[in-house]
PDB file of N, CA and C in Angstrom:
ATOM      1  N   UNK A   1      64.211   2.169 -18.761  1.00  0.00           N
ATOM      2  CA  UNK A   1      64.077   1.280 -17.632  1.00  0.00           C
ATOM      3  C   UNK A   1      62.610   0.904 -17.466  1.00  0.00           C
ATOM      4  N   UNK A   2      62.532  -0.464 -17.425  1.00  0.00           N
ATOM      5  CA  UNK A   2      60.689  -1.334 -16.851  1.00  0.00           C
ATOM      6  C   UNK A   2      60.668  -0.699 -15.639  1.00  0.00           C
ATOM      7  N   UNK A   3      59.663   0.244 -15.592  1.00  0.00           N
ATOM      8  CA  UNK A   3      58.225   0.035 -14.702  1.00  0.00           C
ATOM      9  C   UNK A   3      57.699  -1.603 -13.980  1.00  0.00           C
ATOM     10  N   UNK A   4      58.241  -1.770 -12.925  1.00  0.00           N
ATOM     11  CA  UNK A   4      57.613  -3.243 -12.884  1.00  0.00           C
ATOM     12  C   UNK A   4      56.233  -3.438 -11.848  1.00  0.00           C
ATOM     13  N   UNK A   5      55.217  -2.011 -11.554  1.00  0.00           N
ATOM     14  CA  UNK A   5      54.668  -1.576 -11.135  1.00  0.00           C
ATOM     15  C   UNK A   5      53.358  -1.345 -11.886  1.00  0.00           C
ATOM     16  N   UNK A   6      53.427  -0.950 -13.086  1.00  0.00           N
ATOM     17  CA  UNK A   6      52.873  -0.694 -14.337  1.00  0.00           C
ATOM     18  C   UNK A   6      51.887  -1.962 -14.703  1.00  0.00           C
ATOM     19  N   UNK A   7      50.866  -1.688 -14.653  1.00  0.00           N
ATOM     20  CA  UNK A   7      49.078  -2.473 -15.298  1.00  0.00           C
ATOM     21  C   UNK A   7      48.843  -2.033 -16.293  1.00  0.00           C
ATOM     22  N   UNK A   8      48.878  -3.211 -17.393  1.00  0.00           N
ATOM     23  CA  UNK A   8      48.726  -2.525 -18.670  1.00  0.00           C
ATOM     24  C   UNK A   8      49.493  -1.402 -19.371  1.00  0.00           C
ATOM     25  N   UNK A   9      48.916  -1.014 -20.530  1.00  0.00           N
ATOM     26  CA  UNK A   9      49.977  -0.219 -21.249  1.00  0.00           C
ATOM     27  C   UNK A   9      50.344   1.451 -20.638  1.00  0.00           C
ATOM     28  N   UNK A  10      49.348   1.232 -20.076  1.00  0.00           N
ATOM     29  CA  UNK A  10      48.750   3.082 -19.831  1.00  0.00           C
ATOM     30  C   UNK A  10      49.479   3.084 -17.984  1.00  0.00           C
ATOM     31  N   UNK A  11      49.788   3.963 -17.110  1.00  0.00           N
ATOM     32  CA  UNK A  11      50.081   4.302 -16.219  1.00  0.00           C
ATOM     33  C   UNK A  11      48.243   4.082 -15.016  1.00  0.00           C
ATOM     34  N   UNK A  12      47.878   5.013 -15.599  1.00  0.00           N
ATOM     35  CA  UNK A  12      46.893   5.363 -15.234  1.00  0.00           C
ATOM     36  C   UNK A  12      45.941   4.027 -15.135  1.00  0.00           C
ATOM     37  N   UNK A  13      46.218   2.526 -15.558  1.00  0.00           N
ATOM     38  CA  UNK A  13      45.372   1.739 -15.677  1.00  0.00           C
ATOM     39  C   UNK A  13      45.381   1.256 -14.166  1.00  0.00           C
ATOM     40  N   UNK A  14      46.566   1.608 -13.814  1.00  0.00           N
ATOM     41  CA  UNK A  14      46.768   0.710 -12.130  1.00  0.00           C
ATOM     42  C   UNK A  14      45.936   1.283 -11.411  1.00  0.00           C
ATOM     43  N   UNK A  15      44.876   2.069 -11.279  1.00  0.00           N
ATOM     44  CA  UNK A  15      44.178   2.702 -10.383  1.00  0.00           C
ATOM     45  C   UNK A  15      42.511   2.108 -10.886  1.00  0.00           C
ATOM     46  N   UNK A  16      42.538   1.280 -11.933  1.00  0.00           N
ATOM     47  CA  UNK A  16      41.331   0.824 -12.551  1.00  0.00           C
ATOM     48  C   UNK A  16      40.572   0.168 -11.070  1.00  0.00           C
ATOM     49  N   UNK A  17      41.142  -0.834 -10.394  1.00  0.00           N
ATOM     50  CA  UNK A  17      40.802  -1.839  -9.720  1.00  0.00           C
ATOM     51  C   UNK A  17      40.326  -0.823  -7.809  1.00  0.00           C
ATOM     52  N   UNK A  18      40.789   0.248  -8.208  1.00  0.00           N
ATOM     53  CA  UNK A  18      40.487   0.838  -6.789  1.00  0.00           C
ATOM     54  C   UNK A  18      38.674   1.031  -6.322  1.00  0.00           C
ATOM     55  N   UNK A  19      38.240   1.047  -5.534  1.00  0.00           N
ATOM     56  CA  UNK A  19      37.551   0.642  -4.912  1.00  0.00           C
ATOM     57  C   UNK A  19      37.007   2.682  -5.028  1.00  0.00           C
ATOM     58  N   UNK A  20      35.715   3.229  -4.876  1.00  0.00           N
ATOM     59  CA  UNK A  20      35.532   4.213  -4.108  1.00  0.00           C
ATOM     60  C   UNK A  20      34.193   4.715  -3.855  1.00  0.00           C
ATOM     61  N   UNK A  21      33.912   5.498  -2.749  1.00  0.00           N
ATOM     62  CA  UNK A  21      32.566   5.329  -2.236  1.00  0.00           C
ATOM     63  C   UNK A  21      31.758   6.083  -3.106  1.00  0.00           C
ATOM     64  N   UNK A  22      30.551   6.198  -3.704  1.00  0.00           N
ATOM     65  CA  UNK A  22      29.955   6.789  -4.476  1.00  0.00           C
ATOM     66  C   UNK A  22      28.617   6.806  -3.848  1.00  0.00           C
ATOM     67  N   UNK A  23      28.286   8.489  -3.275  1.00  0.00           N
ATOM     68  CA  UNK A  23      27.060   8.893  -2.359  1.00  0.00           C
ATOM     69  C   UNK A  23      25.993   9.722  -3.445  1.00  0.00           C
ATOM     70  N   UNK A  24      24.618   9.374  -3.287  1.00  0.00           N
ATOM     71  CA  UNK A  24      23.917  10.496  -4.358  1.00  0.00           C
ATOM     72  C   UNK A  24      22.916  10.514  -3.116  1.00  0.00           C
ATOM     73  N   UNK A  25      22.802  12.377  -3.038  1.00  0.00           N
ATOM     74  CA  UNK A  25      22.454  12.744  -1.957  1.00  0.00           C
ATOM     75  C   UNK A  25      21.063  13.080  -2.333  1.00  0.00           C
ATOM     76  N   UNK A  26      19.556  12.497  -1.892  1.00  0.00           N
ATOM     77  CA  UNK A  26      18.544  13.175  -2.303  1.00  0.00           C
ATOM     78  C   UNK A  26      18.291  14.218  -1.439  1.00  0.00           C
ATOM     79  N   UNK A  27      18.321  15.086  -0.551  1.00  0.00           N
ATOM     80  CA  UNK A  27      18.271  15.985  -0.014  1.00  0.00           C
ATOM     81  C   UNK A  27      18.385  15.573   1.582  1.00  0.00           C
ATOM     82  N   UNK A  28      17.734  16.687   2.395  1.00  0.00           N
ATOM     83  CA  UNK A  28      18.891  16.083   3.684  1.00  0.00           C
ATOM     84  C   UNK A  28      17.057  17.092   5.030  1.00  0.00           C
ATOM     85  N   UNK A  29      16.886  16.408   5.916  1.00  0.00           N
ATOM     86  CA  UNK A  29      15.800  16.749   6.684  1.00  0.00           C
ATOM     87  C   UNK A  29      16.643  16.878   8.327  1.00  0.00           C
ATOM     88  N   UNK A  30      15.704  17.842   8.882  1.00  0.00           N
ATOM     89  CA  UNK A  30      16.663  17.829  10.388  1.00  0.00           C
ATOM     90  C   UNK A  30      15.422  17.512  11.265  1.00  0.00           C
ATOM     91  N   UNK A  31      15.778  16.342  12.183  1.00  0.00           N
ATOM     92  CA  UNK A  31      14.528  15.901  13.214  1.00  0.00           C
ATOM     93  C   UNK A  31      15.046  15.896  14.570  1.00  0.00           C
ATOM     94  N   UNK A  32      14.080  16.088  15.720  1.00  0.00           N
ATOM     95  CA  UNK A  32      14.259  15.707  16.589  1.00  0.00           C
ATOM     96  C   UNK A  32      14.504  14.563  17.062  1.00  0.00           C
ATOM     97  N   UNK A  33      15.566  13.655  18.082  1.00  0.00           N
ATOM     98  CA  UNK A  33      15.457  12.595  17.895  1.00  0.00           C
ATOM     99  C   UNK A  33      14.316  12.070  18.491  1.00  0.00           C
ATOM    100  N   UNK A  34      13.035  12.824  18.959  1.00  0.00           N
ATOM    101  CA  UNK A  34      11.978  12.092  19.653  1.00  0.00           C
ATOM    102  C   UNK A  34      11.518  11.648  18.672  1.00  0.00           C
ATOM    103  N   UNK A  35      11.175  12.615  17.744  1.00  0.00           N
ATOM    104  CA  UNK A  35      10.582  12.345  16.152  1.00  0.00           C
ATOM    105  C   UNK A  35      11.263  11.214  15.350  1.00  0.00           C
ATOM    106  N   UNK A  36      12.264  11.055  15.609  1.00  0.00           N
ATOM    107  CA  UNK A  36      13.089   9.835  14.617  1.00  0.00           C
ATOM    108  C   UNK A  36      12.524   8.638  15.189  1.00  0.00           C
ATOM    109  N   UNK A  37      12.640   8.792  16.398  1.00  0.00           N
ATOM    110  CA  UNK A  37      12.006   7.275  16.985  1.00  0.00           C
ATOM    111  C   UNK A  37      10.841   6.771  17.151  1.00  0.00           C
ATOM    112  N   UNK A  38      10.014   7.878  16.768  1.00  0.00           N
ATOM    113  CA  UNK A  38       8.347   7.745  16.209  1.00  0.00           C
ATOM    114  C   UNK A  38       8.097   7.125  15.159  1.00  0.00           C
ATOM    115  N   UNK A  39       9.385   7.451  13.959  1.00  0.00           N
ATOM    116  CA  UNK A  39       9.290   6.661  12.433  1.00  0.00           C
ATOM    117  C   UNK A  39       9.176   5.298  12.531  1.00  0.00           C
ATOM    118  N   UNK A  40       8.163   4.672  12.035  1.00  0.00           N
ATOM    119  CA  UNK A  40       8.010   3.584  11.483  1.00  0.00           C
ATOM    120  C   UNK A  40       7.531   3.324  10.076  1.00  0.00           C
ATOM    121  N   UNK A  41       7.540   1.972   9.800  1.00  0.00           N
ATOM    122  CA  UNK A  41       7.180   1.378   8.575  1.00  0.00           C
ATOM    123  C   UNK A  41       6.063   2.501   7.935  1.00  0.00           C
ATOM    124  N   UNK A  42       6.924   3.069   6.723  1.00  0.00           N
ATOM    125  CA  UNK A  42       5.430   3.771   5.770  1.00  0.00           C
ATOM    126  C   UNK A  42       5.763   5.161   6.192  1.00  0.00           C
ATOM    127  N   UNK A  43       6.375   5.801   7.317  1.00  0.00           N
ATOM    128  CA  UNK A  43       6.644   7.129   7.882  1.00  0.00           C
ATOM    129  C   UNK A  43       7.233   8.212   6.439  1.00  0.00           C
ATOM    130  N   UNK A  44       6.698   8.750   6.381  1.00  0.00           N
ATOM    131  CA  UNK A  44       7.842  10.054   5.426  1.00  0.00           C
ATOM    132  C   UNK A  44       7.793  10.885   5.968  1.00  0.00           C
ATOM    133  N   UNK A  45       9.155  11.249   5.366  1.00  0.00           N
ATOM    134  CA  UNK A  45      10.234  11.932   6.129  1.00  0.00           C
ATOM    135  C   UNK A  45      10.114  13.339   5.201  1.00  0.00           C
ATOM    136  N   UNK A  46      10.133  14.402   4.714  1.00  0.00           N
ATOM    137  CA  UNK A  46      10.380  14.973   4.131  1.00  0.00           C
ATOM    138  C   UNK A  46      11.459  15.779   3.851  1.00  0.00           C
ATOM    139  N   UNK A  47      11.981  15.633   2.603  1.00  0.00           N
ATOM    140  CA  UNK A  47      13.099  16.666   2.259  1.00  0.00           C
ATOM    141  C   UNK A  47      13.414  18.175   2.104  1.00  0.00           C
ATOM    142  N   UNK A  48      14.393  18.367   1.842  1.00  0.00           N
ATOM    143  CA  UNK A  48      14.373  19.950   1.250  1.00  0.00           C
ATOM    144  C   UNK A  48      14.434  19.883  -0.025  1.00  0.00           C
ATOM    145  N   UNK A  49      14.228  19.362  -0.635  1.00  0.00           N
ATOM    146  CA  UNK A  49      14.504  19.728  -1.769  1.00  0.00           C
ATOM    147  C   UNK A  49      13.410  19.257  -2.884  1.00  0.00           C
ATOM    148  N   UNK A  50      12.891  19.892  -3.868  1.00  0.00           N
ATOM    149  CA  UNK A  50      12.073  19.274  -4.360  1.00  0.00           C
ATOM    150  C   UNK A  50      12.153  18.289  -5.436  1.00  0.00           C
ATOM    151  N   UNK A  51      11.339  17.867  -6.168  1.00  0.00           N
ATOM    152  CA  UNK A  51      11.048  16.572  -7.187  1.00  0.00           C
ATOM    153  C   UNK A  51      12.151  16.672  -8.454  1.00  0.00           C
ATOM    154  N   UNK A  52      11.887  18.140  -9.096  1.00  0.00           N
ATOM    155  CA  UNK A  52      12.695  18.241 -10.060  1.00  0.00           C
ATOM    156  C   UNK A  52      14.093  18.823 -10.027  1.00  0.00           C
ATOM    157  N   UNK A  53      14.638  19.167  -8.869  1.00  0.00           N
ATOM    158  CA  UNK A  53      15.818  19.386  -8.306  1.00  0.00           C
ATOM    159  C   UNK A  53      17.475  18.433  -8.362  1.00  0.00           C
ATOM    160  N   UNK A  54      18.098  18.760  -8.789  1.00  0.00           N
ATOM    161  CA  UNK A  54      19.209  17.646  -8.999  1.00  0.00           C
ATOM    162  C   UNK A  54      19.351  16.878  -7.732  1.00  0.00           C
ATOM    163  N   UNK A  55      20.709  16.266  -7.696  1.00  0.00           N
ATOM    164  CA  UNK A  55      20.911  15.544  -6.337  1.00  0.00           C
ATOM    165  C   UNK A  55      22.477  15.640  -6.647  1.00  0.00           C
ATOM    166  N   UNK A  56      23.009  15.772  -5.207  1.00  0.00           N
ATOM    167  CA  UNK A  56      24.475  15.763  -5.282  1.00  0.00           C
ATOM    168  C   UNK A  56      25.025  14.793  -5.105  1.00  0.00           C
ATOM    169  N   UNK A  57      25.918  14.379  -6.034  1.00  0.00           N
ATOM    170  CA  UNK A  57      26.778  13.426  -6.041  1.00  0.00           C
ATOM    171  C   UNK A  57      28.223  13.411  -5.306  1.00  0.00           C
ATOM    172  N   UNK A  58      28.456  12.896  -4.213  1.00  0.00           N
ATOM    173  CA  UNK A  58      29.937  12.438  -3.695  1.00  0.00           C
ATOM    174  C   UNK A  58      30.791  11.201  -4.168  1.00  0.00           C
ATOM    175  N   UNK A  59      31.894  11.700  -4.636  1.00  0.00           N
ATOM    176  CA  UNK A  59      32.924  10.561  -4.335  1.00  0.00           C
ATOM    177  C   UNK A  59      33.861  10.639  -3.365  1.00  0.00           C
ATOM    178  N   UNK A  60      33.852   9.546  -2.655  1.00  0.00           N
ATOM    179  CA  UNK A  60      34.796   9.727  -1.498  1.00  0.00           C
ATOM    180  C   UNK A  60      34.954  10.878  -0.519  1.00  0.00           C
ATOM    181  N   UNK A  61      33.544  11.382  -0.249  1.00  0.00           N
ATOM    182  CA  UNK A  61      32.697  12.278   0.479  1.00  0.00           C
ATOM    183  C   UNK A  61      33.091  13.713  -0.267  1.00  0.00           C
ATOM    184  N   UNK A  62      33.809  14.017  -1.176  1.00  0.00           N
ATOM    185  CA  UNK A  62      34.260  15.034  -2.212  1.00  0.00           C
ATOM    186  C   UNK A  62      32.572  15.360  -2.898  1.00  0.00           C
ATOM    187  N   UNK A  63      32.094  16.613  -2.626  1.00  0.00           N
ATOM    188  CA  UNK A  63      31.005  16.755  -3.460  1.00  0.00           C
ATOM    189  C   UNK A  63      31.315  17.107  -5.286  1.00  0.00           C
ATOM    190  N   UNK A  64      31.493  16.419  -6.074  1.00  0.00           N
ATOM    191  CA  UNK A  64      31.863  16.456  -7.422  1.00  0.00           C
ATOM    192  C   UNK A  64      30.949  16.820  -8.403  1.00  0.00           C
ATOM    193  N   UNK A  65      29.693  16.765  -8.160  1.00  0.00           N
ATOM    194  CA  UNK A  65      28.835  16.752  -9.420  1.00  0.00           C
ATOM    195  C   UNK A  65      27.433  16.789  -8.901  1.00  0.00           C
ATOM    196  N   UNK A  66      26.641  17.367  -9.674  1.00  0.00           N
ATOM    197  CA  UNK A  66      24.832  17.706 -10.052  1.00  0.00           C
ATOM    198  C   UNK A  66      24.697  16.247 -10.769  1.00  0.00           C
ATOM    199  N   UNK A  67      23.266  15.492 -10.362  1.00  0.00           N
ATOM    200  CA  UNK A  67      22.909  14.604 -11.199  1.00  0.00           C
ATOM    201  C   UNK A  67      21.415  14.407 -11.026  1.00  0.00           C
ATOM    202  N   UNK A  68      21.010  14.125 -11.820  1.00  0.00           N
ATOM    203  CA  UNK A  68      19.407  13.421 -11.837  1.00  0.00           C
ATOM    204  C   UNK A  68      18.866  12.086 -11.758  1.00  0.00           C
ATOM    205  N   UNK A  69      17.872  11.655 -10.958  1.00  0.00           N
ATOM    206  CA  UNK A  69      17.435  10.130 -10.815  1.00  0.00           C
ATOM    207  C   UNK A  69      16.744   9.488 -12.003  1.00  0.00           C
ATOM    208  N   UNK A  70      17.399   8.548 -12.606  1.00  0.00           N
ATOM    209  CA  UNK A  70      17.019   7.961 -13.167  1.00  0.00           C
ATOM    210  C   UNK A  70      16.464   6.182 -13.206  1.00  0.00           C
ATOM    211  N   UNK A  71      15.870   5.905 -13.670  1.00  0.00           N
ATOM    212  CA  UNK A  71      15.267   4.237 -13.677  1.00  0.00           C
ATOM    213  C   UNK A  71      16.187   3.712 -14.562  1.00  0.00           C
ATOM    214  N   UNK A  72      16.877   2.363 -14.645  1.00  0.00           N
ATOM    215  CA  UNK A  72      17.697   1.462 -15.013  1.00  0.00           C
ATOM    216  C   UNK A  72      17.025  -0.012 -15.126  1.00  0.00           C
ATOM    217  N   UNK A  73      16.343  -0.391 -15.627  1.00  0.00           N
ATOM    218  CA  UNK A  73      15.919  -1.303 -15.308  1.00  0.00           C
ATOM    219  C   UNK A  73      15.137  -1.333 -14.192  1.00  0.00           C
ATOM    220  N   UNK A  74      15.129  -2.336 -13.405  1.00  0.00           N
ATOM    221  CA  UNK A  74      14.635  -2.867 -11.922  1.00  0.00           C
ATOM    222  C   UNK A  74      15.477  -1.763 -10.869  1.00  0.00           C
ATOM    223  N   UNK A  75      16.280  -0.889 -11.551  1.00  0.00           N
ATOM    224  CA  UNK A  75      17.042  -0.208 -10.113  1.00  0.00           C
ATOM    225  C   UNK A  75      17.244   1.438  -9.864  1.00  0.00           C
ATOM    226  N   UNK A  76      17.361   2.071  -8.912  1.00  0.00           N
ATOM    227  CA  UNK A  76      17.605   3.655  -9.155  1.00  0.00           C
ATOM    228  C   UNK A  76      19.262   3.643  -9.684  1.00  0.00           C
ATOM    229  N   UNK A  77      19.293   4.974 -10.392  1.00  0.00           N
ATOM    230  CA  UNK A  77      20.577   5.095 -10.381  1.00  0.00           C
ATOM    231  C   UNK A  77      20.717   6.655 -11.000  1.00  0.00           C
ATOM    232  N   UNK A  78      21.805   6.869 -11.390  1.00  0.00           N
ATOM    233  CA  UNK A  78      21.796   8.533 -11.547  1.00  0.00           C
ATOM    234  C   UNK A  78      22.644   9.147 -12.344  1.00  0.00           C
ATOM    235  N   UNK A  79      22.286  10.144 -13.096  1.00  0.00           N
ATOM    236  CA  UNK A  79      23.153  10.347 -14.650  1.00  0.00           C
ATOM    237  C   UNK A  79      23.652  11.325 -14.037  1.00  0.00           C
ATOM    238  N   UNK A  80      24.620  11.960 -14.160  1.00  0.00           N
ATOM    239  CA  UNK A  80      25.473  13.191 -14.314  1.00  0.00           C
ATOM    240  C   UNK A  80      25.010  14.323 -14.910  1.00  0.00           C
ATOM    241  N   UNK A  81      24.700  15.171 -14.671  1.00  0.00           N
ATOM    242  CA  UNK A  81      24.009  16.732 -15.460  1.00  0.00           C
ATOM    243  C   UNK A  81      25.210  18.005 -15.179  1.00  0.00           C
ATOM    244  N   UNK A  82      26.216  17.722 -14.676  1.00  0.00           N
ATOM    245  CA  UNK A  82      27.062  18.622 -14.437  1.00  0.00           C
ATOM    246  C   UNK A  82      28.160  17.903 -13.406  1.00  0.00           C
ATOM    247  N   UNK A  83      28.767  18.442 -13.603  1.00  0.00           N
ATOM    248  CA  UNK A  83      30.351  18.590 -12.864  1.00  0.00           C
ATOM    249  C   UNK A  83      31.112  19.657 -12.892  1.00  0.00           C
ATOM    250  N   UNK A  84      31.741  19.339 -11.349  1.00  0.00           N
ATOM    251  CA  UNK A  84      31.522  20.419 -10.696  1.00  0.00           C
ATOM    252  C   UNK A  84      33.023  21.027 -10.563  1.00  0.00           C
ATOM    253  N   UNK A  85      33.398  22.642 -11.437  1.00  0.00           N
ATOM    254  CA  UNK A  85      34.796  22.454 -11.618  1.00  0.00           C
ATOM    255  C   UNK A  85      35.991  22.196 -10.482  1.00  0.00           C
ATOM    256  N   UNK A  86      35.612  22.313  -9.139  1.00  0.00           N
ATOM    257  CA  UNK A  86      36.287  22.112  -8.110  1.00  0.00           C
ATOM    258  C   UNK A  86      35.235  21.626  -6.897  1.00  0.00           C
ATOM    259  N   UNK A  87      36.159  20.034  -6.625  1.00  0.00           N
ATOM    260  CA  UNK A  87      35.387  19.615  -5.368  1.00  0.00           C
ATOM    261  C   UNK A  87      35.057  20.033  -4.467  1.00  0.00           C
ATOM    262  N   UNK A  88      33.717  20.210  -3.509  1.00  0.00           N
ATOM    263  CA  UNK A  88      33.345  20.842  -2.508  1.00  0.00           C
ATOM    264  C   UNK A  88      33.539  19.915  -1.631  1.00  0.00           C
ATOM    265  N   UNK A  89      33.837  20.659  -0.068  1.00  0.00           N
ATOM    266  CA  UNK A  89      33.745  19.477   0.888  1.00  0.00           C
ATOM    267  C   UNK A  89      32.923  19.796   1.554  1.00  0.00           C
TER     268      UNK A  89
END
Protein backbone atom coordinates (compact mmCIF):
# COMPACT_ATOMS: atom_id res chain seq x y z
CA UNK A 1 0.00 0.00 0.00
CA UNK A 2 1.26 4.01 -1.13
CA UNK A 3 2.29 6.06 1.57
CA UNK A 4 0.65 9.18 0.17
CA UNK A 5 2.38 11.17 2.92
CA UNK A 6 5.86 10.11 1.93
CA UNK A 7 8.70 12.99 0.45
CA UNK A 8 10.90 11.40 -1.57
CA UNK A 9 12.19 7.95 -1.48
CA UNK A 10 13.34 7.78 2.13
CA UNK A 11 10.64 8.25 5.09
CA UNK A 12 12.79 10.29 6.95
CA UNK A 13 13.04 12.95 4.03
CA UNK A 14 9.61 14.53 5.17
CA UNK A 15 11.17 16.11 8.14
CA UNK A 16 13.96 17.77 5.73
CA UNK A 17 11.87 21.07 5.42
CA UNK A 18 11.26 21.46 9.33
CA UNK A 19 12.31 24.49 10.70
CA UNK A 20 14.49 24.35 14.26
CA UNK A 21 15.98 26.71 16.66
CA UNK A 22 19.70 26.40 16.81
CA UNK A 23 21.31 28.32 20.13
CA UNK A 24 25.34 28.42 20.60
CA UNK A 25 25.76 29.49 24.01
CA UNK A 26 29.03 31.60 24.66
CA UNK A 27 28.80 31.55 28.29
CA UNK A 28 26.22 33.12 30.51
CA UNK A 29 27.01 36.41 33.26
CA UNK A 30 24.56 37.31 36.23
CA UNK A 31 23.90 41.26 36.70
CA UNK A 32 22.09 43.38 38.62
CA UNK A 33 19.44 44.97 36.80
CA UNK A 34 20.87 48.45 37.92
CA UNK A 35 24.03 47.31 36.20
CA UNK A 36 22.24 46.17 32.97
CA UNK A 37 20.86 49.52 32.52
CA UNK A 38 24.21 51.22 32.91
CA UNK A 39 25.35 49.12 29.66
CA UNK A 40 25.88 51.06 26.84
CA UNK A 41 27.49 51.17 23.46
CA UNK A 42 31.19 49.50 23.88
CA UNK A 43 30.12 48.09 27.63
CA UNK A 44 31.58 44.42 28.29
CA UNK A 45 29.97 42.26 29.88
CA UNK A 46 31.99 39.47 31.04
CA UNK A 47 31.57 35.78 30.88
CA UNK A 48 32.25 32.67 32.69
CA UNK A 49 33.83 31.05 30.68
CA UNK A 50 37.01 31.44 29.08
CA UNK A 51 38.56 31.99 25.39
CA UNK A 52 39.53 28.47 24.75
CA UNK A 53 36.53 26.80 26.29
CA UNK A 54 33.84 25.14 24.05
CA UNK A 55 30.35 26.61 23.78
CA UNK A 56 27.13 24.76 24.11
CA UNK A 57 25.10 24.09 21.51
CA UNK A 58 21.06 23.85 21.73
CA UNK A 59 18.59 22.56 19.47
CA UNK A 60 15.28 23.34 20.27
CA UNK A 61 16.52 24.43 23.75
CA UNK A 62 17.78 20.48 24.09
CA UNK A 63 21.50 21.00 25.12
CA UNK A 64 23.06 18.43 22.38
CA UNK A 65 26.58 19.15 21.81
CA UNK A 66 30.25 20.89 22.72
CA UNK A 67 31.37 23.15 19.84
CA UNK A 68 33.99 25.70 18.99
CA UNK A 69 33.83 29.28 17.28
CA UNK A 70 34.82 29.41 14.21
CA UNK A 71 35.24 32.23 11.21
CA UNK A 72 33.31 31.40 7.90
CA UNK A 73 33.94 33.85 5.78
CA UNK A 74 32.44 37.37 6.76
CA UNK A 75 30.43 35.39 9.63
CA UNK A 76 30.68 33.50 13.17
CA UNK A 77 29.62 30.14 13.17
CA UNK A 78 30.48 26.89 15.00
CA UNK A 79 31.84 23.36 14.38
CA UNK A 80 30.81 20.53 16.51
CA UNK A 81 33.70 18.98 18.80
CA UNK A 82 31.41 16.56 20.49
CA UNK A 83 28.03 15.30 20.98
CA UNK A 84 26.47 14.76 23.57
CA UNK A 85 25.20 11.06 24.18
CA UNK A 86 21.94 12.19 25.83
CA UNK A 87 20.23 15.60 25.64
CA UNK A 88 20.49 17.84 28.60
CA UNK A 89 17.78 20.16 29.52
Amino acid sequence: MANDTMVGDKPTEAVYGVDVECIAVLGTANLPIAQLLKLGRGAVVELDRKVSDPVDLYVNRKHIAKAEVVVVEDHLAVTITEVLKRAAD
